[in-house]
C-alpha atoms as a PDB file:
ATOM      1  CA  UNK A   1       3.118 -10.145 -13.274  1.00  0.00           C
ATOM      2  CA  UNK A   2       0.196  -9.182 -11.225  1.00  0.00           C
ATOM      3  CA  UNK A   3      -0.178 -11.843  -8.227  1.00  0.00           C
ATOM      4  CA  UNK A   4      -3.585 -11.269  -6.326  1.00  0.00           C
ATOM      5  CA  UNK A   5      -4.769 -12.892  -2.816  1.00  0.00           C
ATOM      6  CA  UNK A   6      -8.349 -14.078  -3.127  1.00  0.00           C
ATOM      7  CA  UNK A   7     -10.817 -16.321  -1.710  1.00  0.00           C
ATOM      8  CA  UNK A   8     -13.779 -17.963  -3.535  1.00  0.00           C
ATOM      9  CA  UNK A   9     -15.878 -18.544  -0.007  1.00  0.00           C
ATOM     10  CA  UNK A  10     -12.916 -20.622   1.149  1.00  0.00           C
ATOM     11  CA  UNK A  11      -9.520 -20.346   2.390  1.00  0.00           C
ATOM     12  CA  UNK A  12      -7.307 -17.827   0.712  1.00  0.00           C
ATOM     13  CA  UNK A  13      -5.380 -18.725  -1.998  1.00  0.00           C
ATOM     14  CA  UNK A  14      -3.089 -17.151  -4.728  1.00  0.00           C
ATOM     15  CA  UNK A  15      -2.942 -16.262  -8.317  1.00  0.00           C
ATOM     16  CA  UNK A  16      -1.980 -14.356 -11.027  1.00  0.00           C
ATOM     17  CA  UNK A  17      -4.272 -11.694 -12.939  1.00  0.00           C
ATOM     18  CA  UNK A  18      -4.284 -12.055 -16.394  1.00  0.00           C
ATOM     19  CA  UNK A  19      -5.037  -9.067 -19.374  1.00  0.00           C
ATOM     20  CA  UNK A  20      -5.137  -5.508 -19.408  1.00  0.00           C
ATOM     21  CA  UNK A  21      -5.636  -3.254 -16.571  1.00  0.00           C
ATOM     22  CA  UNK A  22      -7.400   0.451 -18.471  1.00  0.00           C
ATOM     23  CA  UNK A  23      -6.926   3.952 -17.608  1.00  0.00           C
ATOM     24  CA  UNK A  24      -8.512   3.788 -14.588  1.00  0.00           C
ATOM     25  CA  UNK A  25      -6.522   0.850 -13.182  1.00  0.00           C
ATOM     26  CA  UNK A  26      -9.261  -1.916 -13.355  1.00  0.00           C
ATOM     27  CA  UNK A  27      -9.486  -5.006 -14.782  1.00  0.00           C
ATOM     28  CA  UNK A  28     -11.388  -6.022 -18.088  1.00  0.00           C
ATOM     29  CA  UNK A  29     -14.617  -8.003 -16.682  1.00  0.00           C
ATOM     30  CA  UNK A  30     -13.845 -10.945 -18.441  1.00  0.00           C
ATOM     31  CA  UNK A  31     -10.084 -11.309 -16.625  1.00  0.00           C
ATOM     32  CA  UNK A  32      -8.780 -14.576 -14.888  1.00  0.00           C
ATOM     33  CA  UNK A  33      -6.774 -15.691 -12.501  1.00  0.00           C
ATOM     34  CA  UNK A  34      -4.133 -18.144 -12.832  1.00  0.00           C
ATOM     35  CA  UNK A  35      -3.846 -20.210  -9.819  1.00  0.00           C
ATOM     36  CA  UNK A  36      -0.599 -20.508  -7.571  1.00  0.00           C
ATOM     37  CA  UNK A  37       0.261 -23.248  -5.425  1.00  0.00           C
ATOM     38  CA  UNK A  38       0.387 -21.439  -2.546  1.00  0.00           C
ATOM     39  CA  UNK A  39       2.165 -18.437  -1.675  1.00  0.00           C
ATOM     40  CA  UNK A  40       5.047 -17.208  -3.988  1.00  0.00           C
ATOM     41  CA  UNK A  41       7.434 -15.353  -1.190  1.00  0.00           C
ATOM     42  CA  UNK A  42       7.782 -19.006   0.464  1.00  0.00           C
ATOM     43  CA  UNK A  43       7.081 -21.773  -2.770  1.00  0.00           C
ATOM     44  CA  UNK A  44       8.010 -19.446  -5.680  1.00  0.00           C
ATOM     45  CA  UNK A  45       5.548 -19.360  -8.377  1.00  0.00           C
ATOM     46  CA  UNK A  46       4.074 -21.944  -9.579  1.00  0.00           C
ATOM     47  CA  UNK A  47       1.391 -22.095 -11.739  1.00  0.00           C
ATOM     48  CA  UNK A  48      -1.602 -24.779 -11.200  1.00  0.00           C
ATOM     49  CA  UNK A  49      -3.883 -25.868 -14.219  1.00  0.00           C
ATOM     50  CA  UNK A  50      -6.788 -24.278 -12.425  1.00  0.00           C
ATOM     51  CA  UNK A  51      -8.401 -20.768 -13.427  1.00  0.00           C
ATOM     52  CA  UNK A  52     -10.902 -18.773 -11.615  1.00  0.00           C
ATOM     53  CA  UNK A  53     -13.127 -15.476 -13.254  1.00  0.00           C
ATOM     54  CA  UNK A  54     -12.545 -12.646 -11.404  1.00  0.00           C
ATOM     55  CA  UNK A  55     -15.940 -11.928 -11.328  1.00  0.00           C
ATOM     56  CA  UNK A  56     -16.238 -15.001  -9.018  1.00  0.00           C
ATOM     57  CA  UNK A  57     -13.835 -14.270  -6.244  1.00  0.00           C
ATOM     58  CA  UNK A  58     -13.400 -12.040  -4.022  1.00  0.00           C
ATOM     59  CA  UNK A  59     -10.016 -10.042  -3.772  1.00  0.00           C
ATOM     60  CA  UNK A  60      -8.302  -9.597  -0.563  1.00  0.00           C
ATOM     61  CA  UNK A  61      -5.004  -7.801   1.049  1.00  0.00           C
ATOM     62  CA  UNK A  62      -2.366  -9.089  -1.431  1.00  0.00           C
ATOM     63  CA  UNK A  63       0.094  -9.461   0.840  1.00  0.00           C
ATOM     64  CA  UNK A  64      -0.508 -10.478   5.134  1.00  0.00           C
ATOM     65  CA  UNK A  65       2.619  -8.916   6.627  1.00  0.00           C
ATOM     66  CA  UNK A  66       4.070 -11.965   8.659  1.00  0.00           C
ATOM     67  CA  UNK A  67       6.631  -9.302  10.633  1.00  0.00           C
ATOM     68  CA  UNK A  68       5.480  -5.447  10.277  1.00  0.00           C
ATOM     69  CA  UNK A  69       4.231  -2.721   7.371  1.00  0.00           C
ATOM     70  CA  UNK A  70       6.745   0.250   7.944  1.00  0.00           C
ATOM     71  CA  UNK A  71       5.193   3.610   7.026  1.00  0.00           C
ATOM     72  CA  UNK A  72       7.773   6.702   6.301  1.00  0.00           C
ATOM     73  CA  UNK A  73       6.651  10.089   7.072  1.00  0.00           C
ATOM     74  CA  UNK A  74       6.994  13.394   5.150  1.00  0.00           C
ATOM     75  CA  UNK A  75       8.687  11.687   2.227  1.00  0.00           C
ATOM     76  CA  UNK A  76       6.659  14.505  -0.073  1.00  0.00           C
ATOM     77  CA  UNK A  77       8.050  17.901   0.750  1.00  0.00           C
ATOM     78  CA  UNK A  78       4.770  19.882  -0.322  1.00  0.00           C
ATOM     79  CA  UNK A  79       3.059  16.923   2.561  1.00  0.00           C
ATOM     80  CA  UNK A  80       5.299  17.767   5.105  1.00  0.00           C
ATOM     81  CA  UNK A  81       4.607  21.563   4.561  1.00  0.00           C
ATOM     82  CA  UNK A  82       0.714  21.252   4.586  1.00  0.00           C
ATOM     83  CA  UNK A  83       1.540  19.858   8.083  1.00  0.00           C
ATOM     84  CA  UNK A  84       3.869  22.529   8.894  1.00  0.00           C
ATOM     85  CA  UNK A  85       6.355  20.211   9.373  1.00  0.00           C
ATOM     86  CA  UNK A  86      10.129  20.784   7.886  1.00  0.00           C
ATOM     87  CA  UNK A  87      11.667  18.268   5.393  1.00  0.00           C
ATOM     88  CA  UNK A  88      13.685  15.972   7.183  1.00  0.00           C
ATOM     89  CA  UNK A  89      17.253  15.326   6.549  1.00  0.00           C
ATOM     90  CA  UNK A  90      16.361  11.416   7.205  1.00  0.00           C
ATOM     91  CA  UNK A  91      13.360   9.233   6.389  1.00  0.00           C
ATOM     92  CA  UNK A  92      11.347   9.486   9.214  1.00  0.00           C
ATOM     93  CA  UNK A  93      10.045   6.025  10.107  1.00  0.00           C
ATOM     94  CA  UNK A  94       7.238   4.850  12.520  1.00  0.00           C
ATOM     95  CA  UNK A  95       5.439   0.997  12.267  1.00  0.00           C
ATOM     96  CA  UNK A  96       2.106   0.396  11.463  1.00  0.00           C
ATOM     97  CA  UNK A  97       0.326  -3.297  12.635  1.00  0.00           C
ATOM     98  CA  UNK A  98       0.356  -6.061  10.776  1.00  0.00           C
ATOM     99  CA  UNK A  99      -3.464  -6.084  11.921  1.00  0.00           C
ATOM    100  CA  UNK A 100      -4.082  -2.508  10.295  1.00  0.00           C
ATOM    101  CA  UNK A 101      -4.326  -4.773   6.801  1.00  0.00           C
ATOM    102  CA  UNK A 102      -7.422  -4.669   5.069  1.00  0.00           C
ATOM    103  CA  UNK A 103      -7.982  -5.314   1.314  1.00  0.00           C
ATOM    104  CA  UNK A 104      -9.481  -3.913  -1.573  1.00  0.00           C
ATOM    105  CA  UNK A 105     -13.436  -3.069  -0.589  1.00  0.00           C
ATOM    106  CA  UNK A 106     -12.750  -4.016   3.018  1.00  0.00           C
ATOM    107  CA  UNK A 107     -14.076  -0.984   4.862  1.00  0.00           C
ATOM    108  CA  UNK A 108     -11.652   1.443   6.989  1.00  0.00           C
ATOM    109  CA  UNK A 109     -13.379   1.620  10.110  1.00  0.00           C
ATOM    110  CA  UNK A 110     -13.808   5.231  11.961  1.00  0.00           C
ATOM    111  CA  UNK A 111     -12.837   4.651  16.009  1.00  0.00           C
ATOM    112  CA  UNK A 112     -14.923   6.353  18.569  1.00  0.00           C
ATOM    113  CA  UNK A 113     -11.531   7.651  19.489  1.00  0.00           C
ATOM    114  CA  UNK A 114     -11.186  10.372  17.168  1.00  0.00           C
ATOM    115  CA  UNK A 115     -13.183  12.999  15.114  1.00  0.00           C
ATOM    116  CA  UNK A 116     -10.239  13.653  12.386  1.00  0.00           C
ATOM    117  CA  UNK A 117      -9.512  10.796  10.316  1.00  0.00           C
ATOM    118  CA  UNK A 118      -7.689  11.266   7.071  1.00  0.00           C
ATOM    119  CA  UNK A 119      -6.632   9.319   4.190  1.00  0.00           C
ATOM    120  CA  UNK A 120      -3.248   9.453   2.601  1.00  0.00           C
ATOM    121  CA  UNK A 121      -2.773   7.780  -0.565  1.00  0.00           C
ATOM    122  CA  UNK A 122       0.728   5.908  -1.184  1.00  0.00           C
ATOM    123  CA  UNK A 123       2.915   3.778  -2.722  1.00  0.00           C
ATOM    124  CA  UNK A 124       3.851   0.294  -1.155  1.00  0.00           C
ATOM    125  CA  UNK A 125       7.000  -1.722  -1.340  1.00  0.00           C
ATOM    126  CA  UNK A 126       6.468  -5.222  -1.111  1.00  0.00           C
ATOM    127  CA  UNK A 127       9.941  -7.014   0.175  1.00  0.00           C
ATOM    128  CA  UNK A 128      10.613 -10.310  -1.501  1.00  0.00           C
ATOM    129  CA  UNK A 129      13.559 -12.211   0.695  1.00  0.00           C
ATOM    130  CA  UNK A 130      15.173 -11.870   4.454  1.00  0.00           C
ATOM    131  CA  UNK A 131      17.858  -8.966   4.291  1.00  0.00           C
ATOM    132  CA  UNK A 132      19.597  -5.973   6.466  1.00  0.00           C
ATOM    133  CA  UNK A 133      22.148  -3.727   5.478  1.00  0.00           C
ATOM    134  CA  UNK A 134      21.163  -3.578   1.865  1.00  0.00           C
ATOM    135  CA  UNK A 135      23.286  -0.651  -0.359  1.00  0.00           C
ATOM    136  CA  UNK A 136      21.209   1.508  -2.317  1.00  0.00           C
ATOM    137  CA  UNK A 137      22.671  -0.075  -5.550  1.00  0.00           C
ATOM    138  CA  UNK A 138      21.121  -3.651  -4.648  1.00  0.00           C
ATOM    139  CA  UNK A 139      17.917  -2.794  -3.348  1.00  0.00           C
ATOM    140  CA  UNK A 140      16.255  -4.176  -6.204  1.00  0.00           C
ATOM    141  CA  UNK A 141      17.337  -7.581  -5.260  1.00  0.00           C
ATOM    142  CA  UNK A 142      15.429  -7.591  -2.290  1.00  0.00           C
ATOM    143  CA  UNK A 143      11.969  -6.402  -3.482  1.00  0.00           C
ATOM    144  CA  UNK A 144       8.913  -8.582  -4.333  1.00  0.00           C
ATOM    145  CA  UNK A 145       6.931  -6.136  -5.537  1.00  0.00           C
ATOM    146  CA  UNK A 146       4.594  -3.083  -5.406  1.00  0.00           C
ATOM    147  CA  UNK A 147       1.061  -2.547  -4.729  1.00  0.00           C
ATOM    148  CA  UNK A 148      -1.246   0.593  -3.598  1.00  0.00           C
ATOM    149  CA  UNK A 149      -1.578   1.406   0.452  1.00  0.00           C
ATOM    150  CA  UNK A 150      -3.758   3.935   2.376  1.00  0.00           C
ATOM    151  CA  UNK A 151      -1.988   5.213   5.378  1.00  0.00           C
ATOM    152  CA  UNK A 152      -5.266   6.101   7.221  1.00  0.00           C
ATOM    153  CA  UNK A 153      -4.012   8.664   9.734  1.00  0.00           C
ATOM    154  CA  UNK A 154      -6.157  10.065  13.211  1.00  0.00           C
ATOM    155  CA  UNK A 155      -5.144  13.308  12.740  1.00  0.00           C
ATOM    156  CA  UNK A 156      -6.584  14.696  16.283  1.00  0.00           C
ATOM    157  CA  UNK A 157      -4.889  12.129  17.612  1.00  0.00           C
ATOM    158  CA  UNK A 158      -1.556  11.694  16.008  1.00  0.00           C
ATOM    159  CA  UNK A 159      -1.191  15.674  17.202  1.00  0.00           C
ATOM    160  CA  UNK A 160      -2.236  14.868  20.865  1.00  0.00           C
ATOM    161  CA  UNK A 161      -0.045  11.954  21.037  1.00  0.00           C
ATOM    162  CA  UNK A 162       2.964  13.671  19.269  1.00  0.00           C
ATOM    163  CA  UNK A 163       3.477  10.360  18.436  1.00  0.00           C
ATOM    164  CA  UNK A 164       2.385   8.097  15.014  1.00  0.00           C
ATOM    165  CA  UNK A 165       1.765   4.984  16.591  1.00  0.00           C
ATOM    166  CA  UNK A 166      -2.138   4.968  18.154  1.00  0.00           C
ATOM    167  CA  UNK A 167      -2.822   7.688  15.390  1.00  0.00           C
ATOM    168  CA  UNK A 168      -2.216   5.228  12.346  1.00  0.00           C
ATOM    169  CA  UNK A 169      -2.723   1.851  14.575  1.00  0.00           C
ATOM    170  CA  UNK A 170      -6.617   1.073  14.218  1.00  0.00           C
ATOM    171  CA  UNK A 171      -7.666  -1.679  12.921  1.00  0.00           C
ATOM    172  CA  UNK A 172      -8.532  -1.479   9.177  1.00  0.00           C
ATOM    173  CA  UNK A 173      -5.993   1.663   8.900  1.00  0.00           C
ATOM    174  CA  UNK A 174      -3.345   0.114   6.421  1.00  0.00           C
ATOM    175  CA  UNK A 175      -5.648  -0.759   3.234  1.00  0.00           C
ATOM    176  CA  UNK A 176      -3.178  -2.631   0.694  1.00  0.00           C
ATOM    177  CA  UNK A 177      -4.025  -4.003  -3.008  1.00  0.00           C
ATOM    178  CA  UNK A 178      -5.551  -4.463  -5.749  1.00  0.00           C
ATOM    179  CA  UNK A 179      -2.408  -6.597  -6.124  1.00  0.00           C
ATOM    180  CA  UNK A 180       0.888  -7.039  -6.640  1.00  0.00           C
ATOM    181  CA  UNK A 181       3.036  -5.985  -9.786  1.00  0.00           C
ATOM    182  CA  UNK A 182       6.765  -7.447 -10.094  1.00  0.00           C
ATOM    183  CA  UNK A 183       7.586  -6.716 -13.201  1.00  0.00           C
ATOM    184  CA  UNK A 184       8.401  -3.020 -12.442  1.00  0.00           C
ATOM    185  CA  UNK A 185      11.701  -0.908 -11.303  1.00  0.00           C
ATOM    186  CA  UNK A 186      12.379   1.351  -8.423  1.00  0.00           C
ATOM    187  CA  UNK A 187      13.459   3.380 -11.183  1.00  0.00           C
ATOM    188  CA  UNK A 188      10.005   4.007 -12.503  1.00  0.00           C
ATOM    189  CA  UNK A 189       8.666   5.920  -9.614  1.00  0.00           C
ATOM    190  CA  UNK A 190      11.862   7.815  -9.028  1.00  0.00           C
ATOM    191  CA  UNK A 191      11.152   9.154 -13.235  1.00  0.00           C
ATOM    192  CA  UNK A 192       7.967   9.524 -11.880  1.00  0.00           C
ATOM    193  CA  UNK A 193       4.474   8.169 -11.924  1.00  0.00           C
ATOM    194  CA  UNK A 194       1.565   9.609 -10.946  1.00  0.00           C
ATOM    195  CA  UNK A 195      -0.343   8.922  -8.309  1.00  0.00           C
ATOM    196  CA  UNK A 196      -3.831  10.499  -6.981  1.00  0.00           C
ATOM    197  CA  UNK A 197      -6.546   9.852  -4.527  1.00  0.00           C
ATOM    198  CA  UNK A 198     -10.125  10.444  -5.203  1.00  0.00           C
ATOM    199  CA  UNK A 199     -12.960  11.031  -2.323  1.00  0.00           C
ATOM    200  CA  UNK A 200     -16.229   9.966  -3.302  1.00  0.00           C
ATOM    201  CA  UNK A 201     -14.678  10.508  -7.314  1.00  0.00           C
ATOM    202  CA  UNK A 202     -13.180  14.005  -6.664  1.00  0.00           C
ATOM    203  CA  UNK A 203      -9.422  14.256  -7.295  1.00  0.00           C
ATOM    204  CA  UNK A 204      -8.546  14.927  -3.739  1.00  0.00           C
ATOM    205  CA  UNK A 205      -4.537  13.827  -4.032  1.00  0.00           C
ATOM    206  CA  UNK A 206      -2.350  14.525  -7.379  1.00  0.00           C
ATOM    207  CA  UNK A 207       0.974  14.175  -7.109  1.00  0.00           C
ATOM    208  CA  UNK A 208       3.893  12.346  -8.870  1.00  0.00           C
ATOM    209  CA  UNK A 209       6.632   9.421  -7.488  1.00  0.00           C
ATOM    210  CA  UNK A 210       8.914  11.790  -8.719  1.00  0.00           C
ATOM    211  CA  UNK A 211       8.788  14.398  -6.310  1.00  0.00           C
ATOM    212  CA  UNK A 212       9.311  11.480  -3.310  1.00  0.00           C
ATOM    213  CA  UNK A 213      12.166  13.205  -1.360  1.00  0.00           C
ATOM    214  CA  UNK A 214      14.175   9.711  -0.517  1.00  0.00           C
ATOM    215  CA  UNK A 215      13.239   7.349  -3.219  1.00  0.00           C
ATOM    216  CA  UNK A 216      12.618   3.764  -3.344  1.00  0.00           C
ATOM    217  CA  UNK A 217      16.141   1.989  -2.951  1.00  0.00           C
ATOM    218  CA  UNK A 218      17.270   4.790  -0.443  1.00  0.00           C
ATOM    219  CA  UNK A 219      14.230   3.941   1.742  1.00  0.00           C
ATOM    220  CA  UNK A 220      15.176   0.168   1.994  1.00  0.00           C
ATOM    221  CA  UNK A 221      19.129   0.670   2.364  1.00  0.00           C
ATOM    222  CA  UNK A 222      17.668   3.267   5.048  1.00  0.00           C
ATOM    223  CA  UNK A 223      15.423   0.828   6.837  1.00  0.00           C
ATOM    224  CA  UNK A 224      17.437  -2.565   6.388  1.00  0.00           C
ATOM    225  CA  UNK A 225      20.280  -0.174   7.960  1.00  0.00           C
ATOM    226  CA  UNK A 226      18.052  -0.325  11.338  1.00  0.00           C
ATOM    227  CA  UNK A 227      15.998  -3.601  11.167  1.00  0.00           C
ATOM    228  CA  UNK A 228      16.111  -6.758   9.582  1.00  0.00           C
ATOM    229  CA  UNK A 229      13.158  -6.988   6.740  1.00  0.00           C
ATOM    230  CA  UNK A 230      11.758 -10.369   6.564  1.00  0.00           C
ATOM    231  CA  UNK A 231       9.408 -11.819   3.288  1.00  0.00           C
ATOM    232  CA  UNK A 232       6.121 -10.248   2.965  1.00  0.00           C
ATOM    233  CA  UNK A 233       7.100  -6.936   5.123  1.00  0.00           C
ATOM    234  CA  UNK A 234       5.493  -3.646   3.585  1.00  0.00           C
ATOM    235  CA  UNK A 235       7.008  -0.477   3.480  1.00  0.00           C
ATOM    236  CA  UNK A 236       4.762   2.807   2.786  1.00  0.00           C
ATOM    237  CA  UNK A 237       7.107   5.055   0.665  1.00  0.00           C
ATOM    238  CA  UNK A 238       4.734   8.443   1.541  1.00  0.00           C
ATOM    239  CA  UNK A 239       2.114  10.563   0.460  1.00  0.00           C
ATOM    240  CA  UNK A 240       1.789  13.447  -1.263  1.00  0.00           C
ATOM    241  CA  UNK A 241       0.153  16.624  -0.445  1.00  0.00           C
ATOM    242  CA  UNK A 242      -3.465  17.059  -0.484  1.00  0.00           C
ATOM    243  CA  UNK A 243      -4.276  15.184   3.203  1.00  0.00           C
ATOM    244  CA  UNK A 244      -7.838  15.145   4.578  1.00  0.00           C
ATOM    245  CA  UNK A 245     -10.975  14.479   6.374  1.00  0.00           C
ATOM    246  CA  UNK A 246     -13.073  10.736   5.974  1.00  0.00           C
ATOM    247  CA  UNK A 247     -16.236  10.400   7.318  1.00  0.00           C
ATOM    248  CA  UNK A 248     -18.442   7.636   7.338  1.00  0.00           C
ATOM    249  CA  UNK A 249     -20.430   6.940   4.174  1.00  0.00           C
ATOM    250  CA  UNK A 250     -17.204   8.259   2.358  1.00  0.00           C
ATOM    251  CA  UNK A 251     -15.336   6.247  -0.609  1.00  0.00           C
ATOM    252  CA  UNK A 252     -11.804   6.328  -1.252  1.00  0.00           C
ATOM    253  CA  UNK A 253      -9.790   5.359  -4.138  1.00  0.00           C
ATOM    254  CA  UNK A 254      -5.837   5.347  -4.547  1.00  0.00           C
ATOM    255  CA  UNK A 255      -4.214   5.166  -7.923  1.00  0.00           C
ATOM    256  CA  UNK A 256      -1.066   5.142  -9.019  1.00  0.00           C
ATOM    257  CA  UNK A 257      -0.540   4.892 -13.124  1.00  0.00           C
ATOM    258  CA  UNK A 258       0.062   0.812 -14.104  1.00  0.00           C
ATOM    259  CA  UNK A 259      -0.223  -0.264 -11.066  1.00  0.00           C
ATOM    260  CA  UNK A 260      -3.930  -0.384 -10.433  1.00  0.00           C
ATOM    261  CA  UNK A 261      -6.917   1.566  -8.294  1.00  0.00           C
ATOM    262  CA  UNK A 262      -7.436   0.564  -4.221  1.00  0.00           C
ATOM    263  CA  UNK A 263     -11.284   1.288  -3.358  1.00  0.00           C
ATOM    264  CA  UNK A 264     -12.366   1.129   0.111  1.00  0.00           C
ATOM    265  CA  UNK A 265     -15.376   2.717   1.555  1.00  0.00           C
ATOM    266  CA  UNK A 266     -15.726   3.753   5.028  1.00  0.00           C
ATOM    267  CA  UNK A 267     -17.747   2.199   8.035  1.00  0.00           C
ATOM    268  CA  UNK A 268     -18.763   3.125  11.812  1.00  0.00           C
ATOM    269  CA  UNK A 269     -16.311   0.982  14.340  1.00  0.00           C
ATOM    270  CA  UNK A 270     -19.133  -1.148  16.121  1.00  0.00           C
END
């Protein structure tokens, strides 16, 4: 089930996407949404007699994070050694602002602060239900779903800081969508699914879920371990190698095979 955040000029609602996503993770034109009453981590879903076009709405950030988006660093070991950074013996974990959410076409805005912003194309966790202290073996329990996430990263500034948090902070840094799939298992990306990012339509990011070096289910036992996760939080599973410079004018896409393409373009910071 793919469950989509939209708005038709008024508030935001819910629904589900129906048909076929192709090759390159889009939608057929004609596709429609199913509405929800309200949304499904707090009511559950159900369905309203009430369908909308795509074409007619707008799509936005599939999930708000109530609590926090938790990003994981150097979870690809080729990533963490284009860096020159060693592969850790423990996730490495940093938080990202809930108000670094944007959605799908929402632009990532470049801050006057730096003059080094790259994009880093990942896989997002999406978890379903309050929990801490989950085992590995139950982590499936505990998950919503999965969508597509850009950690936008100031490079310049994530080195001068030493430190993740201003570096991957900005507003608009944390785009997340098209949507969110349910219907899939941790298991698939630890068999491995492919997942690239293209800059202005050149494969700039090809990697595979496979080569993640804590996967899915370790990552939440790891993080429920520390904090309690609350409905709607986001975790950012990693990125693989092939990091690099935005710049204004730029379009970025993220895709990860079945799960759908994120497109944002990117904007001056007024």
């Amino acid at each position: 089930m793919r469950i989509v955040r939209f708005t038709t000029g008024e508030e935001p609602s819910y629904g589900v996407l129906t048909g076929e996503i192709d090759q390159y993770g889009q939608p057929a034109d004609d596709a429609v949404i199913v509405g929800l009453a309200g949304d499904p981590l707090y009511v559950g879903i159900k369905l309203l007699e009430k369908e909308y076009r795509l074409a007619d709405v707008r799509l936005l950030a599939p999930v708000l994070p109530r609590s926090k988006v938790i990003g994981i660093g150097r979870n690809y070991a080729a990533h963490a050694a284009e860096l020159g950074n060693e592969v850790p013996a423990e996730p490495v974990m940093f938080l990202k602002p809930n108000t670094s959410v944007v959605g799908p076409n929402d632009a990532i805005l470049y801050p006057r602060q730096s003059q080094e912003v790259h994009y880093e194309g990942e896989l997002a966790v999406v978890i379903g239900r309050i929990c801490r202290d989950v085992p590995v073996e139950q982590a499936t329990d505990v998950i919503h779903g999965y969508t597509l996430a850009n950690d936008v990263t100031a490079r310049d500034l994530q080195r001068a800081d030493g430190r993740f948090t201003r570096a991957k902070g900005f507003d608009s840094f944390c785009p997340l969508g098209p949507w969110i799939e349910t219907d899939l298992d941790p298991h698939d990306f630890t068999e491995g699914r492919r997942i690239q990012t293209f800059l202005n339509g050149d494969v700039v990011q090809d990697g595979t879920t496979a080569d993640m070096v804590f996967d899915v289910p370790a990552l939440i036992a790891y993080v429920s371990g520390v904090m309690t996760l609350l409905p709607g939080d986001v975790i950012l599973t990693g990125t693989p190698e092939g990091v690099g410079p935005l710049q204004v004018g730029d379009e970025v896409e993220v895709s990860i095979d079945g799960l759908g393409t994120l497109t944002n373009k990117v904007e001056a910071r007024a």
